[in-house]
Protein backbone atom coordinates (compact mmCIF):
# COMPACT_ATOMS: atom_id res chain seq x y z
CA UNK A 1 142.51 13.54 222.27
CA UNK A 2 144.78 10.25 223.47
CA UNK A 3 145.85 10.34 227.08
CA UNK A 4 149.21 9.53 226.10
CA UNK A 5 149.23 12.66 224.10
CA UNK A 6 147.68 14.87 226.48
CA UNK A 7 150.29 13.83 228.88
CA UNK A 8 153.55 14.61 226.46
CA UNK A 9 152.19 18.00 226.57
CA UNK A 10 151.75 18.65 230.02
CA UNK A 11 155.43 17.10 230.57
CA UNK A 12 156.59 19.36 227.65
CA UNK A 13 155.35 22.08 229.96
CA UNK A 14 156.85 21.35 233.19
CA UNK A 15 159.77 20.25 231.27
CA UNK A 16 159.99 23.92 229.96
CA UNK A 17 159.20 25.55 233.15
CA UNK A 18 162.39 23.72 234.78
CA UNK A 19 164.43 24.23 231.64
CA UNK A 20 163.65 27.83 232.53
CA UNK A 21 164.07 28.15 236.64
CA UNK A 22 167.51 26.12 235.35
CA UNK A 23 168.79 28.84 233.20
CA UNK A 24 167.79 31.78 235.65
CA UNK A 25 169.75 29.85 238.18
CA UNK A 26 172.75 29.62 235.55
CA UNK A 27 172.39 33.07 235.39
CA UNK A 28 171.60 34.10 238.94
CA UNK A 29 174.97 32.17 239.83
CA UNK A 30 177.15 34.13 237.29
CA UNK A 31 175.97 36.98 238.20
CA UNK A 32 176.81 36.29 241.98
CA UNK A 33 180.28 35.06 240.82
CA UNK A 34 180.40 38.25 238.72
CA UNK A 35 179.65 40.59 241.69
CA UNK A 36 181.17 38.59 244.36
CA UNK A 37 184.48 39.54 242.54
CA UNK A 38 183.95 43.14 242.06
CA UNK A 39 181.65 43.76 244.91
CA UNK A 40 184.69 44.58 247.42
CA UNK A 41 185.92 46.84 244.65
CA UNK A 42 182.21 48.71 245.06
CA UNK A 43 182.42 48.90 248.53
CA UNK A 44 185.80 50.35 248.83
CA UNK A 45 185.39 52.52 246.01
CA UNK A 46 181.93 53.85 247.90
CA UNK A 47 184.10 54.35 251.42
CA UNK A 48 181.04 51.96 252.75
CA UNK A 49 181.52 51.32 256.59
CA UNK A 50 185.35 53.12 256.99
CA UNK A 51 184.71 54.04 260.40
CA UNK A 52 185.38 51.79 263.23
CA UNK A 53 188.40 49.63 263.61
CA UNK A 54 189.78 46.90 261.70
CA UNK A 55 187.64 44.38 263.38
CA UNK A 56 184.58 46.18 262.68
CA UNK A 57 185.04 47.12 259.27
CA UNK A 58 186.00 43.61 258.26
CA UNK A 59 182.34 42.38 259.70
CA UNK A 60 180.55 45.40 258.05
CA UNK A 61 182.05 44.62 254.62
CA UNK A 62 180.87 41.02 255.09
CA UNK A 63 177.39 41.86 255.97
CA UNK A 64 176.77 44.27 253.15
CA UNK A 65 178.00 42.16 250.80
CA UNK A 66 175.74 39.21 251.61
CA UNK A 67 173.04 41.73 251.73
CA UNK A 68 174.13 42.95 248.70
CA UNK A 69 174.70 39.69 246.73
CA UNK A 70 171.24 38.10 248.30
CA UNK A 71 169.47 41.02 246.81
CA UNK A 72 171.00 41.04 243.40
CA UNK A 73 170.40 37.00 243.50
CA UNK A 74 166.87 37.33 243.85
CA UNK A 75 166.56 40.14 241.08
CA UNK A 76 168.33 38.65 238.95
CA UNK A 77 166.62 34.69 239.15
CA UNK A 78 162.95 36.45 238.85
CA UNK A 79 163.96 39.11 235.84
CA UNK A 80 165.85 36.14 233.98
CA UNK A 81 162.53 33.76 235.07
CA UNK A 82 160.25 36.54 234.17
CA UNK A 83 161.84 37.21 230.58
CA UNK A 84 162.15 33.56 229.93
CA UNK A 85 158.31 32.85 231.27
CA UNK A 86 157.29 36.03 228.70
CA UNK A 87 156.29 34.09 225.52
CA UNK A 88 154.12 31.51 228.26
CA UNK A 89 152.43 34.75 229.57
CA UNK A 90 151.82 36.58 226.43
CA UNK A 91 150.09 33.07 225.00
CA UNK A 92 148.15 32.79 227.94
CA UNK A 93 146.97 36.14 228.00
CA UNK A 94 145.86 35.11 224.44
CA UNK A 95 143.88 32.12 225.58
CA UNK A 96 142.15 34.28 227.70
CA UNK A 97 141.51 36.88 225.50
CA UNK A 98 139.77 33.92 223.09
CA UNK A 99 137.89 32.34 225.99
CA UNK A 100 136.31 35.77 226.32
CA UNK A 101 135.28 35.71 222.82
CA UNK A 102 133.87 32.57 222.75
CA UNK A 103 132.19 33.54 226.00
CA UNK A 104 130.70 36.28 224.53
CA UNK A 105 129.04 34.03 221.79
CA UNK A 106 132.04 34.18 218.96
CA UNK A 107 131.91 30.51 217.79
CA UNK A 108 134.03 31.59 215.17
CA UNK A 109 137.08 32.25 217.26
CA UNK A 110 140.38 30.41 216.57
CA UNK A 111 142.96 30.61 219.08
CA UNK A 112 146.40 29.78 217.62
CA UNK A 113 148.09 26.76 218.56
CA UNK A 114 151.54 27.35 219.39
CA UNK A 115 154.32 24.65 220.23
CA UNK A 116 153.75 21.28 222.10
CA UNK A 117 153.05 22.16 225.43
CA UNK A 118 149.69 21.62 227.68
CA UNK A 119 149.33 25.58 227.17
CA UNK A 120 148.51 24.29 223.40
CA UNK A 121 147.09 21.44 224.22
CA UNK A 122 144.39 24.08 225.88
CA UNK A 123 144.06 25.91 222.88
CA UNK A 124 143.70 22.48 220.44
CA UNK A 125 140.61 21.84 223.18
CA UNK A 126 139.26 25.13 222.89
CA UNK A 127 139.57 25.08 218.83
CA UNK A 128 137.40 21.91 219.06
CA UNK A 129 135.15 22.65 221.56
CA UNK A 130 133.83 25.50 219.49
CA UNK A 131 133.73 23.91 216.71
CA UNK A 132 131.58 21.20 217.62
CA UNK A 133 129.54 23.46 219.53
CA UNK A 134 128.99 25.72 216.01
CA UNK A 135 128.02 21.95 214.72
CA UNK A 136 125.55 21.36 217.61
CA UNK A 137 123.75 24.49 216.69
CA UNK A 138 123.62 23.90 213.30
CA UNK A 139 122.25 20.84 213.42
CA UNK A 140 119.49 22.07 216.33
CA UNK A 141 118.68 24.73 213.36
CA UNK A 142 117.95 22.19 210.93
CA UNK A 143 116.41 20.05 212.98
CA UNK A 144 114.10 23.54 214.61
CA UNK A 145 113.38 24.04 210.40
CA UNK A 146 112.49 20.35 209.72
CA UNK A 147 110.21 20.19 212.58
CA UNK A 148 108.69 23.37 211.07
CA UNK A 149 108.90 21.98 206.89
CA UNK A 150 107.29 18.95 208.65
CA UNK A 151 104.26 20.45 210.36
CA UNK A 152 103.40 22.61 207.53
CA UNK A 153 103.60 20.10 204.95
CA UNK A 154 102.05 17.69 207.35
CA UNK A 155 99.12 20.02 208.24
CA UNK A 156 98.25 20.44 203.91
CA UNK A 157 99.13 17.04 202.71
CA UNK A 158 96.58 15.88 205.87
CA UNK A 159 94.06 18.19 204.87
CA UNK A 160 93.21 18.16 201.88
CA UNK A 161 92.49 13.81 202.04
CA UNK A 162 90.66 14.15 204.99
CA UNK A 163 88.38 17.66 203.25
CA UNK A 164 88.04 14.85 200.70
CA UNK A 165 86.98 11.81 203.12
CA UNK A 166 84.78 14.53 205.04
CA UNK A 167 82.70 15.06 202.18
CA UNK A 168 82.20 11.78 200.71
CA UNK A 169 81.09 10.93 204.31
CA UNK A 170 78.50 13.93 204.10
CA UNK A 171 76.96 12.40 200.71
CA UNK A 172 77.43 9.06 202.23
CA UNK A 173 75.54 9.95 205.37
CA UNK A 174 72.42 10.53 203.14
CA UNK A 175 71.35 7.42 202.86
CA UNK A 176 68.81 5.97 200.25
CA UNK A 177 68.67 8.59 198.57
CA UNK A 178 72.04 7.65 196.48
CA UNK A 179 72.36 4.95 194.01
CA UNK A 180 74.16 2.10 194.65
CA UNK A 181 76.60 2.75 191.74
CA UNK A 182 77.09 6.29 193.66
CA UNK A 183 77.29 4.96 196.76
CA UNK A 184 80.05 2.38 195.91
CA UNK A 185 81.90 4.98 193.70
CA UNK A 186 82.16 7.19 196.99
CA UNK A 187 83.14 4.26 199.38
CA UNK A 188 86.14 3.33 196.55
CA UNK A 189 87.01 7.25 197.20
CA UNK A 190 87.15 6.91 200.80
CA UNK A 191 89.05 3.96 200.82
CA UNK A 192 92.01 5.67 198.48
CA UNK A 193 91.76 8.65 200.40
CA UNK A 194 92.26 6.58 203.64
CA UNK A 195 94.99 4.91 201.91
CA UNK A 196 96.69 7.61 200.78
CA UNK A 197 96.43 8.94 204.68
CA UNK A 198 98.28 5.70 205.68
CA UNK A 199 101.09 5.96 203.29
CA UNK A 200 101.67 10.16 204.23
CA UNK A 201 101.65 8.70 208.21
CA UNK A 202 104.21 5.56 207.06
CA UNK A 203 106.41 7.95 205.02
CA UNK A 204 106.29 10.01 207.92
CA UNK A 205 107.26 8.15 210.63
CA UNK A 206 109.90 5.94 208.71
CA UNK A 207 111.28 9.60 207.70
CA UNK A 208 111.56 11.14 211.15
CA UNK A 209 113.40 7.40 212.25
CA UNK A 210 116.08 7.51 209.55
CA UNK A 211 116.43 11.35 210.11
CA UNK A 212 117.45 11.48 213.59
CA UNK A 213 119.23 7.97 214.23
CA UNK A 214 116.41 6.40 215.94
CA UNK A 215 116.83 3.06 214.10
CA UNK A 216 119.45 0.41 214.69
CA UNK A 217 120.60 -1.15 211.50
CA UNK A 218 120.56 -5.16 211.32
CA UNK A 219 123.55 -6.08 209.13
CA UNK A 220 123.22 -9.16 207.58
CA UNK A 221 123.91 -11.51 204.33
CA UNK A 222 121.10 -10.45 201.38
CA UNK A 223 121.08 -11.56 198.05
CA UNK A 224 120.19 -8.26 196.17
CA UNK A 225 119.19 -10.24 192.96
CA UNK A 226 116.69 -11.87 194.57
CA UNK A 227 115.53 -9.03 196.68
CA UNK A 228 114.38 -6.65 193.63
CA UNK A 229 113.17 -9.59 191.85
CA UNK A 230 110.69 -10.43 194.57
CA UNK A 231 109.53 -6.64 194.83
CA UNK A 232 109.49 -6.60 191.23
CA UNK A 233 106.79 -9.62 191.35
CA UNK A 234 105.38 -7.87 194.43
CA UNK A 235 104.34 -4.77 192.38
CA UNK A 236 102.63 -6.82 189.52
CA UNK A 237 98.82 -5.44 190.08
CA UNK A 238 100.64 -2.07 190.72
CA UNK A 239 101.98 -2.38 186.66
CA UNK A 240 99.04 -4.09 185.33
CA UNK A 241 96.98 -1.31 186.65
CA UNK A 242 99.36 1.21 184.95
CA UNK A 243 99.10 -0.78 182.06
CA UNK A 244 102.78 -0.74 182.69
CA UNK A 245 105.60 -3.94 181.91
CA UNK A 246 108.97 -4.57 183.69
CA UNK A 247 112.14 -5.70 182.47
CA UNK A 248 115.09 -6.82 184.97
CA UNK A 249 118.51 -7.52 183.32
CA UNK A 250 121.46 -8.69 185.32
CA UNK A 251 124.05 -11.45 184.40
CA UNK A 252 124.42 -12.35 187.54
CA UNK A 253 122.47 -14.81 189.46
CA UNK A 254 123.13 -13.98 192.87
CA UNK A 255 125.03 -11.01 194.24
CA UNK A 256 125.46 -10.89 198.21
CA UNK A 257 125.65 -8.06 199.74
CA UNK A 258 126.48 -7.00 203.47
CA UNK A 259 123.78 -4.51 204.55
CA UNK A 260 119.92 -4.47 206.28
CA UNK A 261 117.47 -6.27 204.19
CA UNK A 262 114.48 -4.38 205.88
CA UNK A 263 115.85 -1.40 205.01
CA UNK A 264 117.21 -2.44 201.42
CA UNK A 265 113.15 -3.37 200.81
CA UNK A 266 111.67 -0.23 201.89
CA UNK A 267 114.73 1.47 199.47
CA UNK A 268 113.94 -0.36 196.25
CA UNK A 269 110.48 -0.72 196.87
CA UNK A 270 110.11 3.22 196.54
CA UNK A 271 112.39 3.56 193.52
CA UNK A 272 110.05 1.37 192.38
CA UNK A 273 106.85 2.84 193.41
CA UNK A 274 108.59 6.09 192.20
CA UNK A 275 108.72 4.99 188.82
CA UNK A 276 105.53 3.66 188.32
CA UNK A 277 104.04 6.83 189.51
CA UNK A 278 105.86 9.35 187.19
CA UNK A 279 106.59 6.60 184.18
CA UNK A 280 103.36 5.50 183.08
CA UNK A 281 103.67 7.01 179.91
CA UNK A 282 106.86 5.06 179.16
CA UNK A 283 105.01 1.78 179.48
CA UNK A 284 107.88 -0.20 180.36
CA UNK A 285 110.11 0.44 183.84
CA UNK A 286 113.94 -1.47 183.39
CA UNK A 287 115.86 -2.44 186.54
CA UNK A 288 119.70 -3.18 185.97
CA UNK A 289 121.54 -4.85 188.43
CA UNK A 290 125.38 -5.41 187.88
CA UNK A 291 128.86 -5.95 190.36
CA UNK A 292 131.76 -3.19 189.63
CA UNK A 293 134.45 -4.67 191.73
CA UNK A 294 133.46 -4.47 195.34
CA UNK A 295 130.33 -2.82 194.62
CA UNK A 296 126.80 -3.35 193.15
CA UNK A 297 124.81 -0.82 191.14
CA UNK A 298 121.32 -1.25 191.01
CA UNK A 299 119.61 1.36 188.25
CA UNK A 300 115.50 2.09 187.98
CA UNK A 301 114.65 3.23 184.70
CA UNK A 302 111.15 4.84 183.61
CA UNK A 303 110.21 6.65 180.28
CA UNK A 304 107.77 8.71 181.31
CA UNK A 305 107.99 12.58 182.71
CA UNK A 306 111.08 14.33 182.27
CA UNK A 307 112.76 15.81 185.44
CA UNK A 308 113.97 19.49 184.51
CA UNK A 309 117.67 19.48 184.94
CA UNK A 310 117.28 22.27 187.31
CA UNK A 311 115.14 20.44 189.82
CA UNK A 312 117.45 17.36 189.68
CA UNK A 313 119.29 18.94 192.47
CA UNK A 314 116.68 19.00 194.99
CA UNK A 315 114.70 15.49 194.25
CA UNK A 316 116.22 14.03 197.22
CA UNK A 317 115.35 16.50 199.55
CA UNK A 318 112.47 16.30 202.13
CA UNK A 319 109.03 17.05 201.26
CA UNK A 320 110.41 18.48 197.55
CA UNK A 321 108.05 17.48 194.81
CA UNK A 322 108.44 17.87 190.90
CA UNK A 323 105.82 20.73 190.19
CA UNK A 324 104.19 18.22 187.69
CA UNK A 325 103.71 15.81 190.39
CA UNK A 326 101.85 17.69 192.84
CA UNK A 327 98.79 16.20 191.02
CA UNK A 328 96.40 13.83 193.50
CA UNK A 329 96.76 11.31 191.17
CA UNK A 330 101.06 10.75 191.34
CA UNK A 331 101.67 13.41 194.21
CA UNK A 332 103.11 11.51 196.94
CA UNK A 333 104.51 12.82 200.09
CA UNK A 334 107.53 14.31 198.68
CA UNK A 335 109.51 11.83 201.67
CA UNK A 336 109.79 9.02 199.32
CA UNK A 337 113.12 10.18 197.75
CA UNK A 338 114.30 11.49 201.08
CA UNK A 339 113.93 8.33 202.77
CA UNK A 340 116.06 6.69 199.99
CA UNK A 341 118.62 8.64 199.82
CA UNK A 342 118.80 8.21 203.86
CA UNK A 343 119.18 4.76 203.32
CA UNK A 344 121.55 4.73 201.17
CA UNK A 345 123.79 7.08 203.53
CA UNK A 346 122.98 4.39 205.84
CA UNK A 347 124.96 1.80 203.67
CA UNK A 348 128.07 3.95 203.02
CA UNK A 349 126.43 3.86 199.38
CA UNK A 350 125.45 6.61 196.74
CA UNK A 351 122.27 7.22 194.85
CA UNK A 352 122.46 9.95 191.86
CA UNK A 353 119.26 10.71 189.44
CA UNK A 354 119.81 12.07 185.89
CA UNK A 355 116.75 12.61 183.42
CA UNK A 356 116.70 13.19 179.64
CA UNK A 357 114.85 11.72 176.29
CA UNK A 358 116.70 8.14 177.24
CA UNK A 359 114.89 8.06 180.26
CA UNK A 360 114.87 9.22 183.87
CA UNK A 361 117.04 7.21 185.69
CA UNK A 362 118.04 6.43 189.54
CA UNK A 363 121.15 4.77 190.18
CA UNK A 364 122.47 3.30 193.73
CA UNK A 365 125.59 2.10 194.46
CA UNK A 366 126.53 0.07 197.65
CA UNK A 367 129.68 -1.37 199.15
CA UNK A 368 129.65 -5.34 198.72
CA UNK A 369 131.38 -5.49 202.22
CA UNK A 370 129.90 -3.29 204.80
CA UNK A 371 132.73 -1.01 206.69
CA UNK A 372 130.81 -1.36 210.67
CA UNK A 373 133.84 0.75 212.08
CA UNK A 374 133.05 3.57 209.62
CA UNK A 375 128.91 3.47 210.05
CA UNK A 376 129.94 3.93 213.90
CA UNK A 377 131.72 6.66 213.33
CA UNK A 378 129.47 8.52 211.23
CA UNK A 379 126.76 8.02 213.64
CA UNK A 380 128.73 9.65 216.56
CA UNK A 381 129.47 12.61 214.69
C-alpha cells in the first residue's frame, strides 16, 4: 500500500481519538458546570457537615464539593471516552477474533474493513496477507503436482527409448554374426531412439525454464515475416521426408514486432514441427501471417488428424497428448504445446487451436509493441 496512504489512516486515527478525548472533555465540563450549580443545593438538602460553626462549615462545604466535583469529572470523561472509544473496541476485538482464525489455518477469513482509519488499514493488510498467502500455497501445490506429472511422465517417456536402445545394443553386441544390412538397420534405430532421448531432455528443460521464471526475456526488434520464412526453409528435409509441401501467404513483406527472437523461434518452430507430425495426411501445411491493427496473427494450418472437440481444451496443457498420437512414430513429449503456449504468455499474446474437416488450425496473436511495465508485473505476481 502507498506510504502516503498508510499515513492518512493512521492520522485519521489519532485524529479520531482526539476528536473523542475533545468531546468527553465538552462533556466532562458541562457536567461540572451542571453540578457545580446544584451541588450546594445537594449538600444542604443532605444536612452534609451542619455541625461546627460558621467557619467550619463554610470549609467543609468547599472540600466536599471539590471532592465531589473531581470525582464526578473523572467518571464522567472515562464513561463519555469509553462510549465514544466503543465502536474502536468492538472492531478491534474483531481483528482479533480474525487473526485467530487465520492463525488457526482459515485462509479464507475476511475481516471487514470499516472506515478510514489505521484500525482498517490493519484489516486491508490482513485481507491481503491471506490472500496472497492462499496464492502461495496454491501455486506450491501445482508446482508439488508438476514435479510429480513430471517424474512420472519423465520416468515412461525415458523408458521405453532407452528398453529400445538396450536391445538393439544386445543384437548389436553380437557381432559377425549379423548382416551388414541388419546391422546398419539397428544402428539407424539407435540413432532415432537417441534422438528422440535428446528432444524429451530439450523439451524438458526448456519446459521447466519457462514454467518457473527462470529465463530472462531479451526484447528486441524481429521481423516475424522473415522469421517463419527461414524456419519454414529450415524444415525442408523435415517435409520432403513427409512427402509433405508448404505454402506461406502474407501481403506483407516485413512486419516488426517487439518481442524475443530466441524465444519466437523455438515457438513457431514447434507449431511447425507440430504440424508436420499430425498432418501428413493433408500433404500440404499453410502458414498465414497478417497485421490487425497493433497486432500480428500468425496461423499453422495442417489437414491431417482431426483433434476431437473435446480434447481441444487440454492440448496446451503439460505432458497432454491426443490419444492418436501416443504412437512412437508422431508421439512427442506432450511439452511441445505447453511450451508454446508459455511463450506466448510470455509476449502478452494469445494462441487458440480449433480443428474440423477445414483443417486443424493454431492461431497466435501478439502485441506489435511490447507493454515491459505489464510483463514486470505479471512476473511479480
Amino acid at each position: 500500500m502507498d506510504i502516503r496512504l498508510k499515513n492518512k489512516y493512521i492520522q485519521n486515527l489519532h485524529q479520531r481519538i482526539w476528536l473523542y478525548g475533545g468531546i468527553s472533555c465538552v462533556n466532562t465540563l458541562l457536567a461540572e458546570l451542571l453540578l457545580g450549580w446544584t451541588l450546594p443545593y445537594i449538600i444542604s438538602f443532605l444536612g452534609i457537615s451542619e455541625a461546627g460553626g460558621p467557619f467550619l462549615q463554610e470549609n467543609k462545604n468547599e472540600m466536599v464539593q471539590i471532592i465531589i466535583m473531581v470525582i464526578v469529572g473523572i467518571a464522567v470523561f472515562l464513561l463519555s471516552f469509553l462510549f465514544l472509544m466503543e465502536n474502536l473496541v468492538k472492531y478491534v476485538k474483531e481483528i482479533a477474533k480474525g487473526i485467530q482464525k487465520i492463525a488457526d489455518g482459515d485462509l479464507e477469513a475476511q475481516i471487514e474493513v470499516k472506515g478510514n482509519d489505521e484500525l482498517s488499514y490493519i484489516a486491508m493488510n490482513l485481507n491481503e496477507m491471506t490472500e496472497k498467502i492462499e496464492q502461495l500455497m496454491e501455486k506450491e501445490r501445482e508446482a508439488e503436482k508438476t514435479k510429480n506429472e513430471l517424474i512420472t511422465n519423465v520416468a515412461h517417456d525415458l523408458r521405453t527409448p532407452l528398453t529400445s536402445i538396450i536391445g538393439y545394443m544386445e543384437f548389436l553386441a553380437i557381432g559377425n554374426k549379423l548382416e551388414e544390412e541388419t546391422r546398419q538397420k539397428y544402428i539407424h534405430l539407435v540413432y532415432v531412439k537417441a534422438k528422440r532421448l535428446e528432444k524429451l531432455i530439450e523439451d524438458l528443460f526448456s519446459f521447466t525454464k519457462l514454467n518457473y521464471g527462470k529465463i530472462a526475456m531479451k526484447i528486441g526488434k524481429v521481423d516475424i515475416v522473415m522469421l517463419i520464412n527461414q524456419l519454414l526453409e529450415d524444415f525442408y528435409p523435415s517435409f520432403a521426408d513427409k512427402n509433405l509441401e508448404y505454402e506461406l501467404s502474407t501481403i506483407e513483406d516485413s512486419i516488426i514486432i517487439d518481442a524475443d527472437g530466441n524465444l519466437l523461434a523455438r515457438l513457431f518452430d514447434n507449431l511447425i514441427n507440430n504440424a508436420i507430425k499430425y498432418g501428413a495426411e493433408g500433404k500440404i501445411i499453410r502458414v498465414l501471417i497478417k497485421r490487425e491493427e497493433e497486432q500480428v496473427v500468425v496461423k499453422v494450418i495442417n489437414y491431417g488428424f482431426i483433434i476431437p472437440k473435446e480434447e481441444l481444451n487440454n492440448i496446451f496443457n503439460k505432458f497432454y497428448r491426443v490419444e492418436h498420437s501416443r504412437s512412437e512414430n508422431t508421439g512427442g513429449t506432450g511439452l511441445g504445446l505447453a511450451i508454446v503456449q508459455n511463450i506466448v504468455k510470455m509476449h502478452q499474446g494469445k494462441v487458440t487451436a480449433k480443428s474440423s474437416l477445414d483443417g486443424t488450425e493454431f492461431e497466435v496473436r501478439l502485441n506489435i509493441h511490447f507493454d515491459l511495465k505489464e510483463e514486470k508485473l505479471e512476473f511479480m505476481s
